[in-house]
PDB file of N, CA and C in Angstrom:
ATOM      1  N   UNK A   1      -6.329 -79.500  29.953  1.00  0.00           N
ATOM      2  CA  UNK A   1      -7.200 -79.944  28.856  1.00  0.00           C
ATOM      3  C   UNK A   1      -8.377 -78.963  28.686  1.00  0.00           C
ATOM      4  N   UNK A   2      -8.621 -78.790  29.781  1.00  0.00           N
ATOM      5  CA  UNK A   2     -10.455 -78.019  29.602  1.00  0.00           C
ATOM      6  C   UNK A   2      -9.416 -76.695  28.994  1.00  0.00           C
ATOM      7  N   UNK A   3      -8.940 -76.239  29.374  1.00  0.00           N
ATOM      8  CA  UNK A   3      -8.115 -74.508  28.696  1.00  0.00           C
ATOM      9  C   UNK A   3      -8.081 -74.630  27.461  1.00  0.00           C
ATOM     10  N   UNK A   4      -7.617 -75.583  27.172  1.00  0.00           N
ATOM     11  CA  UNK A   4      -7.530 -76.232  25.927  1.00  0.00           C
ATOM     12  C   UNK A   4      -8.341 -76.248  24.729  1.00  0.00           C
ATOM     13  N   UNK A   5      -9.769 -77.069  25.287  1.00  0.00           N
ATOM     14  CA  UNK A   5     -10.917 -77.216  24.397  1.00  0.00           C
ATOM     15  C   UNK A   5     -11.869 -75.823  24.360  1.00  0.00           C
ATOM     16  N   UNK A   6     -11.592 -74.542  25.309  1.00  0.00           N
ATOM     17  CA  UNK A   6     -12.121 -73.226  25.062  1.00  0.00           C
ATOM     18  C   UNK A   6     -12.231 -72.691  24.114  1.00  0.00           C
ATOM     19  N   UNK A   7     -10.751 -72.282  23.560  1.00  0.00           N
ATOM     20  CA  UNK A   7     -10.404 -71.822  22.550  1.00  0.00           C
ATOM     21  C   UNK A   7     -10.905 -72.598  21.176  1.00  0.00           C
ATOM     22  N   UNK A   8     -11.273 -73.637  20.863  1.00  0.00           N
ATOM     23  CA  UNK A   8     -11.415 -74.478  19.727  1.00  0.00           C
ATOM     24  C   UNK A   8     -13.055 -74.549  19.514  1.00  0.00           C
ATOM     25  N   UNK A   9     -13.543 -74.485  20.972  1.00  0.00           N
ATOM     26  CA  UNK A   9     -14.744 -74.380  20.576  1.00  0.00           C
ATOM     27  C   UNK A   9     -15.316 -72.961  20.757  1.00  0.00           C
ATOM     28  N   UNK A  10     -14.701 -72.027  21.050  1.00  0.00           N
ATOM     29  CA  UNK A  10     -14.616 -70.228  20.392  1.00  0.00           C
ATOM     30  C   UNK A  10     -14.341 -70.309  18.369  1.00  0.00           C
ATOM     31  N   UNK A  11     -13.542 -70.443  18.577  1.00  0.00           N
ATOM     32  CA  UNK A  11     -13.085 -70.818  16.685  1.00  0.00           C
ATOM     33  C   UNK A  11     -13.939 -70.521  16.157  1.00  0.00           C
ATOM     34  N   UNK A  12     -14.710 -72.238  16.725  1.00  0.00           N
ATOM     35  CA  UNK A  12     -15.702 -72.784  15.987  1.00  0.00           C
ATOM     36  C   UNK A  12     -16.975 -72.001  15.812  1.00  0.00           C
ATOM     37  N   UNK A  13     -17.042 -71.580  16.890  1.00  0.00           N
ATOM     38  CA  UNK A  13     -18.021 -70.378  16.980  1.00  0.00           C
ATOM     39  C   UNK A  13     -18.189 -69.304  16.156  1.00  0.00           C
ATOM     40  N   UNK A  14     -16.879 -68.966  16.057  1.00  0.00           N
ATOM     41  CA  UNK A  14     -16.285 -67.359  15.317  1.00  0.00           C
ATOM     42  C   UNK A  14     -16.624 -67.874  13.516  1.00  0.00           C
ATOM     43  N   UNK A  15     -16.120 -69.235  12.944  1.00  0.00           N
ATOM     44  CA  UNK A  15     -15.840 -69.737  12.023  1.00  0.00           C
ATOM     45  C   UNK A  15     -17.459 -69.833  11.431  1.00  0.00           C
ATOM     46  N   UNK A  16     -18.360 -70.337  12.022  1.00  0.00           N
ATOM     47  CA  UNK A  16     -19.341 -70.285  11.525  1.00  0.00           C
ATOM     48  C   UNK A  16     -20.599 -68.932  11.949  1.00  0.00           C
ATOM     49  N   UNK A  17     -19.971 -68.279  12.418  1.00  0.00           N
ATOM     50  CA  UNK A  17     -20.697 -66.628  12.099  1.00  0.00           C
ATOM     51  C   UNK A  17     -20.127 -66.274  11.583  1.00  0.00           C
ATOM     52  N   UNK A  18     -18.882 -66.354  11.025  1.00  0.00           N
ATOM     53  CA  UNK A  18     -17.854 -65.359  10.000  1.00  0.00           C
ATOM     54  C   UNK A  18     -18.396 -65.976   8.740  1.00  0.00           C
ATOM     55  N   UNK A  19     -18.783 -67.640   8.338  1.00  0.00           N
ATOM     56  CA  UNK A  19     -19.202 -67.792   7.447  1.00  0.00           C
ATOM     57  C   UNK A  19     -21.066 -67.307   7.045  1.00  0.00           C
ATOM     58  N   UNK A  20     -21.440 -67.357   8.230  1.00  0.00           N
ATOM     59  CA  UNK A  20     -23.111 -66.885   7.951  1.00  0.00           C
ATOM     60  C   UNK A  20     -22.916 -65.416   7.472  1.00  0.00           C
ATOM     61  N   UNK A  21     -21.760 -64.435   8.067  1.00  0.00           N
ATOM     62  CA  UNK A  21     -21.872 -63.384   7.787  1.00  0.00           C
ATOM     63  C   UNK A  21     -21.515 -62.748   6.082  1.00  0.00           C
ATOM     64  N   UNK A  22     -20.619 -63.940   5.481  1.00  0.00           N
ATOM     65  CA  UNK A  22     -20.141 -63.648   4.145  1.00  0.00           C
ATOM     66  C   UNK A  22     -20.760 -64.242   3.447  1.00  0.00           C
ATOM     67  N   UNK A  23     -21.653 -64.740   3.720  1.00  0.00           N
ATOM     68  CA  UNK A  23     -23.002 -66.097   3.107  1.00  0.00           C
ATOM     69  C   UNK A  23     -23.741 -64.719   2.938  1.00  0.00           C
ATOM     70  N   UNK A  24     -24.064 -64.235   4.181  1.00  0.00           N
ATOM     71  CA  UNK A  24     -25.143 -62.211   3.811  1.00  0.00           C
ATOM     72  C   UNK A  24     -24.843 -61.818   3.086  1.00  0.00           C
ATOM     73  N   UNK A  25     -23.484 -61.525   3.248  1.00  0.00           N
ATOM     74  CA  UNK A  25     -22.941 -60.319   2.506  1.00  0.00           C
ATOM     75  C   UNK A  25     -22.877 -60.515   0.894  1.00  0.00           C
ATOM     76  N   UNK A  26     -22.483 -61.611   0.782  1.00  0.00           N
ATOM     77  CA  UNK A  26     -22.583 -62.216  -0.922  1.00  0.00           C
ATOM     78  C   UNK A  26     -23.785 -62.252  -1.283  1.00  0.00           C
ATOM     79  N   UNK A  27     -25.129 -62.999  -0.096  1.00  0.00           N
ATOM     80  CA  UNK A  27     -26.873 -62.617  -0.614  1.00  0.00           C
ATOM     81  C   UNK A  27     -26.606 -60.756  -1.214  1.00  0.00           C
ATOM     82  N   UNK A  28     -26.231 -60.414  -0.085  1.00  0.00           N
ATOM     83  CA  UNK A  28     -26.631 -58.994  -0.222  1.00  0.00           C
ATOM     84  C   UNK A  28     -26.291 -58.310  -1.577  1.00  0.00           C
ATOM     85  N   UNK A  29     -24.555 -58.227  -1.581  1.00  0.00           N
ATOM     86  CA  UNK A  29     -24.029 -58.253  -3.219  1.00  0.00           C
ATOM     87  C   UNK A  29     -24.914 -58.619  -4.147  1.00  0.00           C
ATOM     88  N   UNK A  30     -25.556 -60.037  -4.240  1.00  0.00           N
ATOM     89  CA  UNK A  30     -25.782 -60.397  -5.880  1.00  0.00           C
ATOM     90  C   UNK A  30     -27.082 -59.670  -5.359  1.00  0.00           C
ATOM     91  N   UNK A  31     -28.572 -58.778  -4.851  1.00  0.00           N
ATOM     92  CA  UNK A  31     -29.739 -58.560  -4.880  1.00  0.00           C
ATOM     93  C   UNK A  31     -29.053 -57.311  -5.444  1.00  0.00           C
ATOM     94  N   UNK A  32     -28.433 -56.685  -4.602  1.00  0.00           N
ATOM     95  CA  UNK A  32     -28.047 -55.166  -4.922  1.00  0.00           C
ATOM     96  C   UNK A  32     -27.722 -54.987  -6.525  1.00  0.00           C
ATOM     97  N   UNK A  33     -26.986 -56.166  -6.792  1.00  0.00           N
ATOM     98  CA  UNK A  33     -26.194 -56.188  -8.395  1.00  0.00           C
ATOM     99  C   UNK A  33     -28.005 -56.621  -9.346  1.00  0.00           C
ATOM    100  N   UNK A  34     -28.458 -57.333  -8.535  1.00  0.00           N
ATOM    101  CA  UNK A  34     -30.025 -58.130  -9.163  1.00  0.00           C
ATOM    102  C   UNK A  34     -31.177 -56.631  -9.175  1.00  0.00           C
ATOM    103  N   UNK A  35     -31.430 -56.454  -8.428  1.00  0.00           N
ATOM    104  CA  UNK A  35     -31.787 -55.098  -8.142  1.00  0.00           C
ATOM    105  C   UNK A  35     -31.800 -54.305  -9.338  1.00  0.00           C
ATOM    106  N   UNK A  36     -31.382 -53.185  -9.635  1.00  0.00           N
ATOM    107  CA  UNK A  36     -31.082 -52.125  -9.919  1.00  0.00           C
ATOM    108  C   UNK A  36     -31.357 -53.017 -11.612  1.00  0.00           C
ATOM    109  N   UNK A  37     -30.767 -54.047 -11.687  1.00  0.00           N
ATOM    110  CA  UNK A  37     -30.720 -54.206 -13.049  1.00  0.00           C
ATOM    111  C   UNK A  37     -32.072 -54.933 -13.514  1.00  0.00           C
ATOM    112  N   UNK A  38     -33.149 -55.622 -12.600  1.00  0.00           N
ATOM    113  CA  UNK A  38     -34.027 -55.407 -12.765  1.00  0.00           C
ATOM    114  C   UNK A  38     -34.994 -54.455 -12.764  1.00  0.00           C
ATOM    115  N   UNK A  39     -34.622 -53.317 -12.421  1.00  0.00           N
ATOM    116  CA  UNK A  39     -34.963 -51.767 -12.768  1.00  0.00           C
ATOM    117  C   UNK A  39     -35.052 -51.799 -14.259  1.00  0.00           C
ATOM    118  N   UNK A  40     -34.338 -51.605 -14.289  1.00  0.00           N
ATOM    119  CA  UNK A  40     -33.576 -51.384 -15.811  1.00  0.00           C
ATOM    120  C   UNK A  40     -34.279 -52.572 -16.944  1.00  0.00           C
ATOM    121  N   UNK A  41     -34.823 -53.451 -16.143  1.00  0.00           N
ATOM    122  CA  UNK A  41     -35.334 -54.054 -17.459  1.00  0.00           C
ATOM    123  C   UNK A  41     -36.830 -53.955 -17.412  1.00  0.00           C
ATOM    124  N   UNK A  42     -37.509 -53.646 -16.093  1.00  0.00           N
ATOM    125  CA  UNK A  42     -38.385 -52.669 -16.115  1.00  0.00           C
ATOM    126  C   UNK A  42     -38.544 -51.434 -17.230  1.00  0.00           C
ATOM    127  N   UNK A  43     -37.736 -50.921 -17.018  1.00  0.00           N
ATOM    128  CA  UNK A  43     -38.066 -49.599 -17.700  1.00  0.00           C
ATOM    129  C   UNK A  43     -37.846 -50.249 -19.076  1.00  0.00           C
ATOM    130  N   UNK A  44     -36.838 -50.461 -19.483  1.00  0.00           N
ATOM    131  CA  UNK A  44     -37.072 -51.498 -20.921  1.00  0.00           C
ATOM    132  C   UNK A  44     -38.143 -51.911 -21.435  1.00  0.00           C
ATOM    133  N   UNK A  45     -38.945 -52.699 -20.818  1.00  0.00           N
ATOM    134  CA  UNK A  45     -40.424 -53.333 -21.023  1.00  0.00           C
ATOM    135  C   UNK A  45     -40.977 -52.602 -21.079  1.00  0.00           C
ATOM    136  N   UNK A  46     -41.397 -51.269 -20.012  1.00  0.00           N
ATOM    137  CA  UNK A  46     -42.145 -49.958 -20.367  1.00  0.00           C
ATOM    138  C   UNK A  46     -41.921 -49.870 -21.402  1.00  0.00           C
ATOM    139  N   UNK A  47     -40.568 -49.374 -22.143  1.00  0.00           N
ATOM    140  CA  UNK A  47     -40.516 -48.331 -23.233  1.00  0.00           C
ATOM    141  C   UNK A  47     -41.113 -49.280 -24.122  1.00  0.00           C
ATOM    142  N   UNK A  48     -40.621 -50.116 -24.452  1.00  0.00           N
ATOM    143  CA  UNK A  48     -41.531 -50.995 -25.318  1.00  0.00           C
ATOM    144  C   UNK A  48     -42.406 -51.041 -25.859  1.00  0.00           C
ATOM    145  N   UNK A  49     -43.556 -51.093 -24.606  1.00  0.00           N
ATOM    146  CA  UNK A  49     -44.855 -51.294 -24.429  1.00  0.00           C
ATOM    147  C   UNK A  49     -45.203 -49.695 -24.633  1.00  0.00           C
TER     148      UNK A  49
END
């Protein structure tokens, strides 16, 4: 039994840092995509103005 419950509560382990890590990685994606294009509307407003 105990051999048993190792592995499941490893998983579980793995399962929720694999999800914190693609939870980052998707933050990270949409700033990078947010980013740059708030640049861009920066400079927009400059020219404007």
């Amino acid at each position: 039994m105990g051999r048993h419950a190792r592995p499941t509560r490893g998983g579980k382990l793995l399962s929720m840092r694999s999800k914190k890590q693609t939870e980052r990685q998707l933050l990270l994606m949409e700033s990078s995509l947010a980013y740059p294009r708030g640049k861009e509307e920066k400079k927009a407003i400059t020219k404007k103005e």
